[in-house]
PDB file of N, CA and C in Angstrom:
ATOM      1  N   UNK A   1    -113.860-121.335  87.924  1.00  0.00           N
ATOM      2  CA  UNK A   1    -115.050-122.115  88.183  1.00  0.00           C
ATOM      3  C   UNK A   1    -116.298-121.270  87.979  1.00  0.00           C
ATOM      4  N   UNK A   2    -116.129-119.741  88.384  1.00  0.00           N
ATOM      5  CA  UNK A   2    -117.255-119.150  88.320  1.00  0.00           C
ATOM      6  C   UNK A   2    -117.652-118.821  86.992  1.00  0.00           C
ATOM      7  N   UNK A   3    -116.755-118.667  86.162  1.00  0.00           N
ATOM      8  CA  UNK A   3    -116.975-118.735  84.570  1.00  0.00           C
ATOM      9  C   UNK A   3    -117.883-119.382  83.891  1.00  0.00           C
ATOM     10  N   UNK A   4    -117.007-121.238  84.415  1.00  0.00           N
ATOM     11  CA  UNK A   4    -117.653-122.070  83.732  1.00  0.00           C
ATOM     12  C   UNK A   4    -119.104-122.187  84.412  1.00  0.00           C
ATOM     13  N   UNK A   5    -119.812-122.027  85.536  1.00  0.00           N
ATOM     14  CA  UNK A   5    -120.768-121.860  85.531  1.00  0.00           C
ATOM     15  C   UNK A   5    -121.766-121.005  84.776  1.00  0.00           C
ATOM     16  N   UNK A   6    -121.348-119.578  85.036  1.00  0.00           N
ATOM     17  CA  UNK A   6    -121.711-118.493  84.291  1.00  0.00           C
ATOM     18  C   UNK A   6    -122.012-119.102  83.196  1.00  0.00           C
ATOM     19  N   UNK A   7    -120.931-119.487  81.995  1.00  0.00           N
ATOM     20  CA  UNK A   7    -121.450-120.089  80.531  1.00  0.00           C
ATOM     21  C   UNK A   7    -122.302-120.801  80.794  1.00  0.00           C
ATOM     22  N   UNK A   8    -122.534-121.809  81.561  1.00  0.00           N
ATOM     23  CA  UNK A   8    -124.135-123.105  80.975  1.00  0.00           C
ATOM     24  C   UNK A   8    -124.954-122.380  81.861  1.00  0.00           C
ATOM     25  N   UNK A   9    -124.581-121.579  82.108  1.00  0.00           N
ATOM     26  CA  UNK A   9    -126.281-120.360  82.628  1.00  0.00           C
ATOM     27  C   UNK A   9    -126.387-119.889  81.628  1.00  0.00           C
ATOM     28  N   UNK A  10    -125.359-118.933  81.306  1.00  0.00           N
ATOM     29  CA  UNK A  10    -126.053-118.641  79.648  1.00  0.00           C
ATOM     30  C   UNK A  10    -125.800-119.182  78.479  1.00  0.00           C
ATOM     31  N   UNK A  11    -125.306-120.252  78.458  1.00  0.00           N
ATOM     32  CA  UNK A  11    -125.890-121.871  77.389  1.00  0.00           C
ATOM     33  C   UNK A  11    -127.415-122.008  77.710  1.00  0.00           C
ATOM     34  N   UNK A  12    -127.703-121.915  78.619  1.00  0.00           N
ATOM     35  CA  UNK A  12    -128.962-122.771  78.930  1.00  0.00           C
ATOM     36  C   UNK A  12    -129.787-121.617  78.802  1.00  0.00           C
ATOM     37  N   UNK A  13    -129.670-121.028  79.127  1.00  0.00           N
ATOM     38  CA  UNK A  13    -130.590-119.453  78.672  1.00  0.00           C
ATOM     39  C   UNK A  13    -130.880-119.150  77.223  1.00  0.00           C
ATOM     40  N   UNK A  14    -130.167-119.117  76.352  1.00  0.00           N
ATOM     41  CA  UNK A  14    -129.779-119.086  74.998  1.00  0.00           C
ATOM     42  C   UNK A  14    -130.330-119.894  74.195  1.00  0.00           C
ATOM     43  N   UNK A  15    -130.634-121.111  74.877  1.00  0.00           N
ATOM     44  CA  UNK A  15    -130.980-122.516  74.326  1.00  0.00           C
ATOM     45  C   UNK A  15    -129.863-122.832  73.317  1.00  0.00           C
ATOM     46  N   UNK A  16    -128.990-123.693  74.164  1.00  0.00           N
ATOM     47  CA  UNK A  16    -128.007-123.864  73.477  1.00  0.00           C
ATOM     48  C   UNK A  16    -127.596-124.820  74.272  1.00  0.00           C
ATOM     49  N   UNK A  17    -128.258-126.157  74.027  1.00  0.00           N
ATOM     50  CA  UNK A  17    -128.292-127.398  75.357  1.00  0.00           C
ATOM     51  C   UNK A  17    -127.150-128.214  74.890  1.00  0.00           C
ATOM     52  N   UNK A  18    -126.776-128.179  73.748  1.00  0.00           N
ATOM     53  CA  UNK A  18    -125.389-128.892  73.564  1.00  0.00           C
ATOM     54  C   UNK A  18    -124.235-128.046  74.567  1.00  0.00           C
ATOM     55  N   UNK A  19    -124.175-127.131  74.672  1.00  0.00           N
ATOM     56  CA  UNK A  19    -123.342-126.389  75.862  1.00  0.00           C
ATOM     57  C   UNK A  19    -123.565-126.416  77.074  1.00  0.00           C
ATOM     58  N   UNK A  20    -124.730-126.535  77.406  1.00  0.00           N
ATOM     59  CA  UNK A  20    -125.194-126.602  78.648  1.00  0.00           C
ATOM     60  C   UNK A  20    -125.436-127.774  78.975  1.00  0.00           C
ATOM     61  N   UNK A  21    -125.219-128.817  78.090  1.00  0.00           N
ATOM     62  CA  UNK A  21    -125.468-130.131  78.974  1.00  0.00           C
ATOM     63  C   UNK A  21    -124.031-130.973  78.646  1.00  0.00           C
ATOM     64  N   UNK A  22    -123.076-130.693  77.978  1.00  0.00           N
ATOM     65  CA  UNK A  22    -122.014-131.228  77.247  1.00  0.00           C
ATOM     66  C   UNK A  22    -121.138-132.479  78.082  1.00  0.00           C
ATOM     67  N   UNK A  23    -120.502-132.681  78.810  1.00  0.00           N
ATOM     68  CA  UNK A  23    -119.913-133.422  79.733  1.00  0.00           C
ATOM     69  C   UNK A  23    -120.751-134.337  80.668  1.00  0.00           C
ATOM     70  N   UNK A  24    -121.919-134.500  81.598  1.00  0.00           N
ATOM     71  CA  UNK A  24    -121.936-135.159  82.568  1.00  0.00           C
ATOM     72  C   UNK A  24    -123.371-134.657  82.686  1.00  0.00           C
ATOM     73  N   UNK A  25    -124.133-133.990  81.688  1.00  0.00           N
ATOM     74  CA  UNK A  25    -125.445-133.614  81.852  1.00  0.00           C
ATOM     75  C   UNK A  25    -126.045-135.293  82.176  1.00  0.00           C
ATOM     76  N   UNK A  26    -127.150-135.147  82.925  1.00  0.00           N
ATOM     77  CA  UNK A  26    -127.758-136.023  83.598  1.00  0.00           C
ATOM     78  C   UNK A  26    -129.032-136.356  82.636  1.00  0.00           C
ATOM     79  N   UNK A  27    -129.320-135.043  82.255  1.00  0.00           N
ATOM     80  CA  UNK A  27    -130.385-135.244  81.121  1.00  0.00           C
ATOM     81  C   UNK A  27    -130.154-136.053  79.986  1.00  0.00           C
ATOM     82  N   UNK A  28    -129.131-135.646  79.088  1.00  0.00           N
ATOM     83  CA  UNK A  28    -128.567-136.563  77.962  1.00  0.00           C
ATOM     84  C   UNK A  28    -128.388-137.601  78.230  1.00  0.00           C
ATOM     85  N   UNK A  29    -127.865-138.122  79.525  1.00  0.00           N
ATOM     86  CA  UNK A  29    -127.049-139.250  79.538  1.00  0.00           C
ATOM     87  C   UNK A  29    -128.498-140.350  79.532  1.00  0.00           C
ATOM     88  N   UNK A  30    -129.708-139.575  79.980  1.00  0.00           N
ATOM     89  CA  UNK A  30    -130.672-140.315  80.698  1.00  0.00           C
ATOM     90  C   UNK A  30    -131.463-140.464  78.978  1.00  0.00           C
ATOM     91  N   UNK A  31    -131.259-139.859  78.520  1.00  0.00           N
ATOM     92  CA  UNK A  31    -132.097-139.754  76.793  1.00  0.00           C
ATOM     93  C   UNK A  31    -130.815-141.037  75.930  1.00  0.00           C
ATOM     94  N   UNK A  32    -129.559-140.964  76.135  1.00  0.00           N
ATOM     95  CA  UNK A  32    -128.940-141.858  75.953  1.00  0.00           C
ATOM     96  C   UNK A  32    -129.080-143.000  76.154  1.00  0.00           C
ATOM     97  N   UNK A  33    -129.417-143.085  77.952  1.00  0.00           N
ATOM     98  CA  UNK A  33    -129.826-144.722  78.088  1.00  0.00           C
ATOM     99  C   UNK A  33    -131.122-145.202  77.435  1.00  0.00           C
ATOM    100  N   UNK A  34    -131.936-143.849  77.557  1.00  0.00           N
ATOM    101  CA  UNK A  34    -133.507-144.389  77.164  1.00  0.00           C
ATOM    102  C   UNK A  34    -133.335-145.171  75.405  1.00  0.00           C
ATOM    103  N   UNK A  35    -132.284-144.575  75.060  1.00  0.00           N
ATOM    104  CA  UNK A  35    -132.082-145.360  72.825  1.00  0.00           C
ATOM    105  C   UNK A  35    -131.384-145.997  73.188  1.00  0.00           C
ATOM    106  N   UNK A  36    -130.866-146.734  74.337  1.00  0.00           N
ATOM    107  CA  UNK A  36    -129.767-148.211  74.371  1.00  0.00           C
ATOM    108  C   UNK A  36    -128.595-147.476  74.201  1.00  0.00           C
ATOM    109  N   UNK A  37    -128.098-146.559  73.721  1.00  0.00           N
ATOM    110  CA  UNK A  37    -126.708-146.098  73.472  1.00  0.00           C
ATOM    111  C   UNK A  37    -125.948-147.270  74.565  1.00  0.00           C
ATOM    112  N   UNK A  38    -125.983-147.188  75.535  1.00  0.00           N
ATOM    113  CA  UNK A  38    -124.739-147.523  76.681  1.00  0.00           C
ATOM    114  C   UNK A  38    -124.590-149.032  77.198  1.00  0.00           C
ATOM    115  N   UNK A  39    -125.842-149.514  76.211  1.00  0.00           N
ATOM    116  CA  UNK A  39    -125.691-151.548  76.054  1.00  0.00           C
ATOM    117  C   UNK A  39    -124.894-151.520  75.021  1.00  0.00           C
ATOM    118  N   UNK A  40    -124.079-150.490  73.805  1.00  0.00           N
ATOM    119  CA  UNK A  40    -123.047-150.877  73.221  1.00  0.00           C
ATOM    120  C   UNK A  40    -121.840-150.239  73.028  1.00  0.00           C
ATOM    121  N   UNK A  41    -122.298-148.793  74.174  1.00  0.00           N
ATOM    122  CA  UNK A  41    -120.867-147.787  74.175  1.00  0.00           C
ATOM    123  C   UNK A  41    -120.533-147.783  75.487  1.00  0.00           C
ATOM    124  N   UNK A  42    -119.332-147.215  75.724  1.00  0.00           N
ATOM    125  CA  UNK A  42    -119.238-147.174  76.932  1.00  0.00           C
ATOM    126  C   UNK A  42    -118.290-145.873  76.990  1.00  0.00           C
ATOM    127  N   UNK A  43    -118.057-145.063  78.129  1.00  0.00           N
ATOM    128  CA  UNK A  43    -117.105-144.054  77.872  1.00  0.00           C
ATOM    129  C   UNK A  43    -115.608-144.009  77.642  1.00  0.00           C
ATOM    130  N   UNK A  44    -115.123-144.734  78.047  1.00  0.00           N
ATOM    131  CA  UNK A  44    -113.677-145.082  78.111  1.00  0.00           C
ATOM    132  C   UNK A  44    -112.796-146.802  77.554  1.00  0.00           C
ATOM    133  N   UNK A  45    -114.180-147.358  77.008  1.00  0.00           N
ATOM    134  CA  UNK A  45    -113.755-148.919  76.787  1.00  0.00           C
ATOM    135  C   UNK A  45    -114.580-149.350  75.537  1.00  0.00           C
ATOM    136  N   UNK A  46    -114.054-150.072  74.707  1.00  0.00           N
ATOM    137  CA  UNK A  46    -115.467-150.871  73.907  1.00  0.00           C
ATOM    138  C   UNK A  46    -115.831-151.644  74.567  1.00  0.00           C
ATOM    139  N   UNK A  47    -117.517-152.027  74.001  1.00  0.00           N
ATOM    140  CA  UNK A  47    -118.153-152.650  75.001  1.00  0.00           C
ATOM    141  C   UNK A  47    -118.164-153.911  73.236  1.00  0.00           C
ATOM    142  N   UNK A  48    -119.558-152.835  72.580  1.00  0.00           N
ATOM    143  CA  UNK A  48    -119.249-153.297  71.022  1.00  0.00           C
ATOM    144  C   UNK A  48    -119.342-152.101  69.960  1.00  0.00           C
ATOM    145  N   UNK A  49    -119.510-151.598  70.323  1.00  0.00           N
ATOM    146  CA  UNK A  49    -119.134-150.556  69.847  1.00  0.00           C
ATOM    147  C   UNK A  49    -117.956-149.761  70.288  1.00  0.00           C
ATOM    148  N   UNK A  50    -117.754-148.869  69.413  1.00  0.00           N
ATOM    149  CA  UNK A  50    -116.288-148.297  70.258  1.00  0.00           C
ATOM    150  C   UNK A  50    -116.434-146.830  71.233  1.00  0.00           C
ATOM    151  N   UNK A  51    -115.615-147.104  72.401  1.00  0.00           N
ATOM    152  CA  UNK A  51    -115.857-145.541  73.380  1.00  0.00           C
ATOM    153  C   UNK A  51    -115.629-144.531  72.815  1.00  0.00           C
ATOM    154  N   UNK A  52    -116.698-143.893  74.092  1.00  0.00           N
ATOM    155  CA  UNK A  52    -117.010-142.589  73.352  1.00  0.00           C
ATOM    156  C   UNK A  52    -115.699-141.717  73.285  1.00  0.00           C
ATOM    157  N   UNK A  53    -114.471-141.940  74.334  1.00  0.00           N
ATOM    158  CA  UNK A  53    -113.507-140.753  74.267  1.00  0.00           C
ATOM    159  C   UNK A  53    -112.771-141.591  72.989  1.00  0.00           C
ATOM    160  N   UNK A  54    -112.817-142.801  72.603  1.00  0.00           N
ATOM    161  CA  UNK A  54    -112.178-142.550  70.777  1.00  0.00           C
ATOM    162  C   UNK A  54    -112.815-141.989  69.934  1.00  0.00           C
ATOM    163  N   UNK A  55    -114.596-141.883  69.739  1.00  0.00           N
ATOM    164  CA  UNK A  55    -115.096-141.024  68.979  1.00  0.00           C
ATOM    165  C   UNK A  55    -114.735-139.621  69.381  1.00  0.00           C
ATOM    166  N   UNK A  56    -114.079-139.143  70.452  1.00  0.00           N
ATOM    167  CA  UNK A  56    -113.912-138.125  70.601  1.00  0.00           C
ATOM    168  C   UNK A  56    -112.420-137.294  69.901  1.00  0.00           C
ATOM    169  N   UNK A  57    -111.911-138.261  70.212  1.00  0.00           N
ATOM    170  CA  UNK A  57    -110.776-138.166  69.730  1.00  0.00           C
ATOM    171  C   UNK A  57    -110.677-138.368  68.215  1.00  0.00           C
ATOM    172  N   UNK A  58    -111.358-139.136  67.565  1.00  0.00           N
ATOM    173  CA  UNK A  58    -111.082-139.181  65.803  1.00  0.00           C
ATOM    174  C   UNK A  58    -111.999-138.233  65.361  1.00  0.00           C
ATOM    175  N   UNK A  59    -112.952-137.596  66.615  1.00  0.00           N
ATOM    176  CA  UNK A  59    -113.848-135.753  65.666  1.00  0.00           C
ATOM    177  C   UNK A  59    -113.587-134.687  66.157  1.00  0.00           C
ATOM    178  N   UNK A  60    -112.475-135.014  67.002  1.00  0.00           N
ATOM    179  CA  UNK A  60    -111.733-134.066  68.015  1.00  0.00           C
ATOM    180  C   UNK A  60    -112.229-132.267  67.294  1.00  0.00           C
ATOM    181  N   UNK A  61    -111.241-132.115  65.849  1.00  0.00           N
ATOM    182  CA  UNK A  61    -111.079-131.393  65.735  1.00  0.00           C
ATOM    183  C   UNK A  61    -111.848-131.018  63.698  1.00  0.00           C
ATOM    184  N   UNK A  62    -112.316-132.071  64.075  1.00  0.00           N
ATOM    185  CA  UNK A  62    -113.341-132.231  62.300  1.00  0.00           C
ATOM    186  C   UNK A  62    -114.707-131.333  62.212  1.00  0.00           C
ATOM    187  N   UNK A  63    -113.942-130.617  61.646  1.00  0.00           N
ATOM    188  CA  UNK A  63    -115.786-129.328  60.868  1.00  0.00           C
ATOM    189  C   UNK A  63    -116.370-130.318  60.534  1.00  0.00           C
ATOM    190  N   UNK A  64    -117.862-129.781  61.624  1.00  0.00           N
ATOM    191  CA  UNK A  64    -119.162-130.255  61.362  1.00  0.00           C
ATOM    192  C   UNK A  64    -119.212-131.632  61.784  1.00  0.00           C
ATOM    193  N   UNK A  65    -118.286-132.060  63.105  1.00  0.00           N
ATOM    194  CA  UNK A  65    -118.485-133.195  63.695  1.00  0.00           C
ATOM    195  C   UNK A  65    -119.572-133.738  64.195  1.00  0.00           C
ATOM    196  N   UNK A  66    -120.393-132.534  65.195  1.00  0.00           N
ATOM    197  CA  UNK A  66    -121.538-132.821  65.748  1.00  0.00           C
ATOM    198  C   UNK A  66    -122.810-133.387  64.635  1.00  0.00           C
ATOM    199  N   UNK A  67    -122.940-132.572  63.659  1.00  0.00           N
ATOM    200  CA  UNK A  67    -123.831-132.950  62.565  1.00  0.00           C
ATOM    201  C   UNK A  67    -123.771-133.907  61.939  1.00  0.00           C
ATOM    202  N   UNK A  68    -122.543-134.275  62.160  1.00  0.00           N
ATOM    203  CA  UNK A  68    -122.269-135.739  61.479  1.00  0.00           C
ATOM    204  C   UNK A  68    -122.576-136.374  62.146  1.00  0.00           C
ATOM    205  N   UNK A  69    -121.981-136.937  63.510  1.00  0.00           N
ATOM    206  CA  UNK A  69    -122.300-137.498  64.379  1.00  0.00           C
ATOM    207  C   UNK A  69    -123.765-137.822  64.392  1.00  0.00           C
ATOM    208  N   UNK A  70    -124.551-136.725  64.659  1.00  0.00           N
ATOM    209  CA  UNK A  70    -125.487-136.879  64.795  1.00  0.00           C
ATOM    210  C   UNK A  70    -126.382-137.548  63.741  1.00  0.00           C
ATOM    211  N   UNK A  71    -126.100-137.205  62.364  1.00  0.00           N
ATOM    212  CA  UNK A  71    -127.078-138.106  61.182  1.00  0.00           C
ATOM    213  C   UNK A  71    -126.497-139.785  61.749  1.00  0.00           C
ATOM    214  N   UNK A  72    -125.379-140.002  62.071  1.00  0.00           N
ATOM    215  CA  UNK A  72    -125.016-141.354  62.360  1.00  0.00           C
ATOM    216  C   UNK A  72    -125.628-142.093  63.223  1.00  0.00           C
ATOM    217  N   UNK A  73    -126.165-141.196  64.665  1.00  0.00           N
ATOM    218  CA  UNK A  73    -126.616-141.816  65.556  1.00  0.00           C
ATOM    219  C   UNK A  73    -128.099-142.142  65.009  1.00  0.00           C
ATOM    220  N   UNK A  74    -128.627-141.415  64.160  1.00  0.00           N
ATOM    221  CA  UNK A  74    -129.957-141.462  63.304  1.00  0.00           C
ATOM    222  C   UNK A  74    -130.148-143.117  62.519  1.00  0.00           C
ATOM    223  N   UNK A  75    -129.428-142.669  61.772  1.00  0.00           N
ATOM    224  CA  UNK A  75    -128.892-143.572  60.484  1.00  0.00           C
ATOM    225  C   UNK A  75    -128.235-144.726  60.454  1.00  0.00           C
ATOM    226  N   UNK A  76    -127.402-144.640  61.708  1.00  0.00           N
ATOM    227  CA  UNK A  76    -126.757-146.194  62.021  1.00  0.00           C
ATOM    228  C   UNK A  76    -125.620-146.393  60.739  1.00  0.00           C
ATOM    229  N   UNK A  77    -124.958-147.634  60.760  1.00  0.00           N
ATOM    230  CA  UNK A  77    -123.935-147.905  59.860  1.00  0.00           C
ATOM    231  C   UNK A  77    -122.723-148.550  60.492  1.00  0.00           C
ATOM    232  N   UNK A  78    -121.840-148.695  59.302  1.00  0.00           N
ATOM    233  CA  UNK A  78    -120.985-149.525  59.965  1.00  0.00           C
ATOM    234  C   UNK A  78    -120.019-148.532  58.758  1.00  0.00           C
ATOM    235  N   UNK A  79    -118.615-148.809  59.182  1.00  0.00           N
ATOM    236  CA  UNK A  79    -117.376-148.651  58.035  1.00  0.00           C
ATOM    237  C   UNK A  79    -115.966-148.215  58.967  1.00  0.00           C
ATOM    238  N   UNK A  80    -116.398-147.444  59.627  1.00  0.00           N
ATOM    239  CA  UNK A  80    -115.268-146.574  60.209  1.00  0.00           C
ATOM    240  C   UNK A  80    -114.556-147.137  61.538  1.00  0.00           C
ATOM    241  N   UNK A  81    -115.329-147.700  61.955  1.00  0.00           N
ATOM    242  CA  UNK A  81    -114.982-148.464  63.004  1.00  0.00           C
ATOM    243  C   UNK A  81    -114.722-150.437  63.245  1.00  0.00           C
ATOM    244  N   UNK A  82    -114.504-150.901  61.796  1.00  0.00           N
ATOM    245  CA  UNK A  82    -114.820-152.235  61.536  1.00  0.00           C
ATOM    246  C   UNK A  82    -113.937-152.474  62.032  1.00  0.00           C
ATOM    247  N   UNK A  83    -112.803-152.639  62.295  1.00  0.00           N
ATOM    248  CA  UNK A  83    -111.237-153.113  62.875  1.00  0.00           C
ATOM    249  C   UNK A  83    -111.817-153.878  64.181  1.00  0.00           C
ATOM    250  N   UNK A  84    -112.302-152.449  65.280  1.00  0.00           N
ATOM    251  CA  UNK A  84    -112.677-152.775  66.323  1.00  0.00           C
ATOM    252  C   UNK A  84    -114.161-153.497  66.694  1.00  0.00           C
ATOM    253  N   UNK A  85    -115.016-153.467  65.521  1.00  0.00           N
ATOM    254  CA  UNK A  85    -116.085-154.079  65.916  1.00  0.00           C
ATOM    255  C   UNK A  85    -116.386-155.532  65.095  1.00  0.00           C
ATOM    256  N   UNK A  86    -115.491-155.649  64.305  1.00  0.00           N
ATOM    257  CA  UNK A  86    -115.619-156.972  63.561  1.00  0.00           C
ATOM    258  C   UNK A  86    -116.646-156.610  62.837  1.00  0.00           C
ATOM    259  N   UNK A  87    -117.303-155.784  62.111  1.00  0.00           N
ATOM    260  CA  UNK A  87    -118.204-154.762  61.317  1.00  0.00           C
ATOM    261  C   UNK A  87    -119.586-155.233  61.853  1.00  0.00           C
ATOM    262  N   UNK A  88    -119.576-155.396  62.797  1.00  0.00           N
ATOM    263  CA  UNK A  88    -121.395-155.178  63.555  1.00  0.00           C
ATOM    264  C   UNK A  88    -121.770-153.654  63.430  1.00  0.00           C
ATOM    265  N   UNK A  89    -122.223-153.484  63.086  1.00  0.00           N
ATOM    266  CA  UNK A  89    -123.254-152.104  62.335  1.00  0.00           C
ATOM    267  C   UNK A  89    -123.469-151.638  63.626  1.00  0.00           C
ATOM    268  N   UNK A  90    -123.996-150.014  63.709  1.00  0.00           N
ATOM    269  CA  UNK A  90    -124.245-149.449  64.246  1.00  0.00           C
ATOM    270  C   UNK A  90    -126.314-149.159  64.122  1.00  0.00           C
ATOM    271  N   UNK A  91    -126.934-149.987  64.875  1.00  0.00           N
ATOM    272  CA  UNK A  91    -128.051-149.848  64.868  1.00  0.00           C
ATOM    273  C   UNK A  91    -128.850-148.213  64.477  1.00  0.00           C
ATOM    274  N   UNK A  92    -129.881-148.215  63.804  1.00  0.00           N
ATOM    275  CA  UNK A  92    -130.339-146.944  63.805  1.00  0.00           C
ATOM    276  C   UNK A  92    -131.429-146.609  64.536  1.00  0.00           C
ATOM    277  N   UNK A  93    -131.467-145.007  64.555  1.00  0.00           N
ATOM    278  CA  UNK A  93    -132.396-144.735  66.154  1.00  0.00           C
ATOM    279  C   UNK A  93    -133.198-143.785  65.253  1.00  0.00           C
ATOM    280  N   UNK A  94    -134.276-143.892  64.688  1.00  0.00           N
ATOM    281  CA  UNK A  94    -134.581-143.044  63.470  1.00  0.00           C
ATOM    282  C   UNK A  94    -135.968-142.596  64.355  1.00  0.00           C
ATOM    283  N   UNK A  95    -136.055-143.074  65.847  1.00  0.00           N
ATOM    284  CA  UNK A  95    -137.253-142.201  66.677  1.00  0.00           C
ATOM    285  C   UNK A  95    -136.113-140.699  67.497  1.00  0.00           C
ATOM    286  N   UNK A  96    -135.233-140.801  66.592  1.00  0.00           N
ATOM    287  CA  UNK A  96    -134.370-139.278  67.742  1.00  0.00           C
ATOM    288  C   UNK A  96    -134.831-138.322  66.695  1.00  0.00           C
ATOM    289  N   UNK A  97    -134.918-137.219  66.929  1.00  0.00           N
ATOM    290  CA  UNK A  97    -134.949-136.263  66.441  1.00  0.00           C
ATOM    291  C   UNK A  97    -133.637-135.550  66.125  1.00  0.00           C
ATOM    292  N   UNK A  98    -133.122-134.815  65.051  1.00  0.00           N
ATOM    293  CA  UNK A  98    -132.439-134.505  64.950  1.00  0.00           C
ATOM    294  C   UNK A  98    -131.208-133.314  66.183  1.00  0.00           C
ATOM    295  N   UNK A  99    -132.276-132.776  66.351  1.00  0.00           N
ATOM    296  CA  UNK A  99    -131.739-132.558  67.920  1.00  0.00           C
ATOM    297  C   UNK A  99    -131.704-132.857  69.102  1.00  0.00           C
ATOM    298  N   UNK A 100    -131.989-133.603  69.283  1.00  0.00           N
ATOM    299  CA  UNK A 100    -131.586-134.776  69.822  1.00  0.00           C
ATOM    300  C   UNK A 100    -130.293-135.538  69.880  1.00  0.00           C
ATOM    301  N   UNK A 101    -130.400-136.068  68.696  1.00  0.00           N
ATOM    302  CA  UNK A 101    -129.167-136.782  68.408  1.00  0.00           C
ATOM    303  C   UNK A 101    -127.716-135.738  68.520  1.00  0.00           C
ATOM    304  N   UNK A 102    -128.277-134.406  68.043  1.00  0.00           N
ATOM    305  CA  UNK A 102    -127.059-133.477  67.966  1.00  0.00           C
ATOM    306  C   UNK A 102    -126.687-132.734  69.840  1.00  0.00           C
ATOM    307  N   UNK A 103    -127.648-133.085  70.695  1.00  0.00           N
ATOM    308  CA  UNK A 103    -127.086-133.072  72.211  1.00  0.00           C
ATOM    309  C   UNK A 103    -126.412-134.451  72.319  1.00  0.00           C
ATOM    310  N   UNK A 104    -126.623-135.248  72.099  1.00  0.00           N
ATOM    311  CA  UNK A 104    -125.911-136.591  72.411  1.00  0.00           C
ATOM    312  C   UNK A 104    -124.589-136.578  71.843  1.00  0.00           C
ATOM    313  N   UNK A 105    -124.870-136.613  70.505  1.00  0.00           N
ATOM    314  CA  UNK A 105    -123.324-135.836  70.054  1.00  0.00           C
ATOM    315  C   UNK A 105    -122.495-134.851  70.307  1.00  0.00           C
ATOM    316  N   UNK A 106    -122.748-133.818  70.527  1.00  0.00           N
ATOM    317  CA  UNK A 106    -121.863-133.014  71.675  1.00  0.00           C
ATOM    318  C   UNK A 106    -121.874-133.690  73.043  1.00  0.00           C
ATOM    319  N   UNK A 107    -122.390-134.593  73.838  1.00  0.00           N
ATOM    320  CA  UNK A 107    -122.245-135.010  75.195  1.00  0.00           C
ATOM    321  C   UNK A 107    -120.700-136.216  74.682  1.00  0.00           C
ATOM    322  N   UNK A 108    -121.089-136.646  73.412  1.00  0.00           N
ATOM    323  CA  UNK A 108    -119.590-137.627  72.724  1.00  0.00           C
ATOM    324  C   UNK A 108    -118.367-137.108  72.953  1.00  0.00           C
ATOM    325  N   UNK A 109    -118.693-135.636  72.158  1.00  0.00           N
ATOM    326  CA  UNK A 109    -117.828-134.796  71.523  1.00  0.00           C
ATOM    327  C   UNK A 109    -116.977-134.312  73.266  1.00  0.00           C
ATOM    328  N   UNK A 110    -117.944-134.014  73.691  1.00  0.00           N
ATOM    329  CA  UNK A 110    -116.841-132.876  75.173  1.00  0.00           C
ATOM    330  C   UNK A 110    -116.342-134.279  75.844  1.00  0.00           C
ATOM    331  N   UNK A 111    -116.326-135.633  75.810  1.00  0.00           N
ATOM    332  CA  UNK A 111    -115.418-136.358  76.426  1.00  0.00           C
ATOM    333  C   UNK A 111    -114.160-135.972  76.518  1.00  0.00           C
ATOM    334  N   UNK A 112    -113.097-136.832  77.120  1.00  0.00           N
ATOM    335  CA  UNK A 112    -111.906-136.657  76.956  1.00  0.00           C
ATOM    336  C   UNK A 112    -111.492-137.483  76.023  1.00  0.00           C
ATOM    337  N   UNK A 113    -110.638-136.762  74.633  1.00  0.00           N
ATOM    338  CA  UNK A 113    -110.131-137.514  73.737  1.00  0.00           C
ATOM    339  C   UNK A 113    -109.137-138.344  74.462  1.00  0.00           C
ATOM    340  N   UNK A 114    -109.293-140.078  73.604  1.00  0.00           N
ATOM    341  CA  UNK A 114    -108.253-140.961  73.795  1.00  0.00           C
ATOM    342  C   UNK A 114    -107.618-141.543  72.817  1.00  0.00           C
ATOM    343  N   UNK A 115    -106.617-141.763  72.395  1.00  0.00           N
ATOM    344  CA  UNK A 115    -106.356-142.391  70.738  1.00  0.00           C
ATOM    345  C   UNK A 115    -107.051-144.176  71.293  1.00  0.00           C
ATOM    346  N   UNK A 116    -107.615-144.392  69.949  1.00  0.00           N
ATOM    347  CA  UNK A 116    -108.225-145.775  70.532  1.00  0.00           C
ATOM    348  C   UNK A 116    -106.883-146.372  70.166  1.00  0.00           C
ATOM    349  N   UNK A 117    -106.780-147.624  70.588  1.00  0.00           N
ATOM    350  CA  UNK A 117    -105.665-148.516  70.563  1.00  0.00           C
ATOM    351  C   UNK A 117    -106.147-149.171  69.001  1.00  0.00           C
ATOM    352  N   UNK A 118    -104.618-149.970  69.042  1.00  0.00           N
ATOM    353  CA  UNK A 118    -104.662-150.441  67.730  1.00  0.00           C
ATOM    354  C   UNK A 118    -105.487-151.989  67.461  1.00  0.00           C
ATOM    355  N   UNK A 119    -106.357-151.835  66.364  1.00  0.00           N
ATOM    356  CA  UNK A 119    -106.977-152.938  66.314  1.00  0.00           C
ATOM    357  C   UNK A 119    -106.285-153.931  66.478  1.00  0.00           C
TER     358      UNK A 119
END
């Protein structure tokens, strides 16, 4: 425990807020609600969009997830997830800043992976 503290002291020292805020940061989650994220995600369920621990789980282990992620949350789109959303697009948030979007995406990313169920 004293570890993991230690690290997001020096995450957060470092400036390195994707580490230091990754899981249950209060900050992200609150920059999350402020772009609507959570009127169409939810952490563990689709709402209409699909949860975040299946995005976690299908970038589990993909180079350059966060960056991706993040142009997506920018950019919006639809493709990857049509099964489960009946292809309602993913709105774009083109007032985030790129870092921005890339703390939100790591707050995705450190969920607990779930395999989403089958469409």
């Amino acid at each position: 425990m004293k570890q993991v503290v230690r690290g997001l002291i020096v995450a957060a020292a470092l400036g390195l807020p994707g580490l230091a805020f990754a899981n249950g940061s209060p900050q992200v989650k609150a920059e999350m609600t402020s772009a609507g994220c959570f009127a169409c995600h939810a952490v563990s369920h689709k709402v209409v969009g699909p949860a975040y621990s299946w995005v976690a789980y299908v970038f589990a282990h993909k180079p350059g997830a966060k960056v991706t992620l993040a142009h997506k949350i920018i950019s919006g789109g639809a493709g990857r997830w049509n099964a489960w959303t009946g292809g309602i697009p993913m709105i774009p948030h083109p007032q985030l800043t790129l870092a921005q979007a890339e703390q939100m995406a790591s707050w995705v990313l450190a969920q607990k992976p779930v395999a989403p169920p089958k469409p």
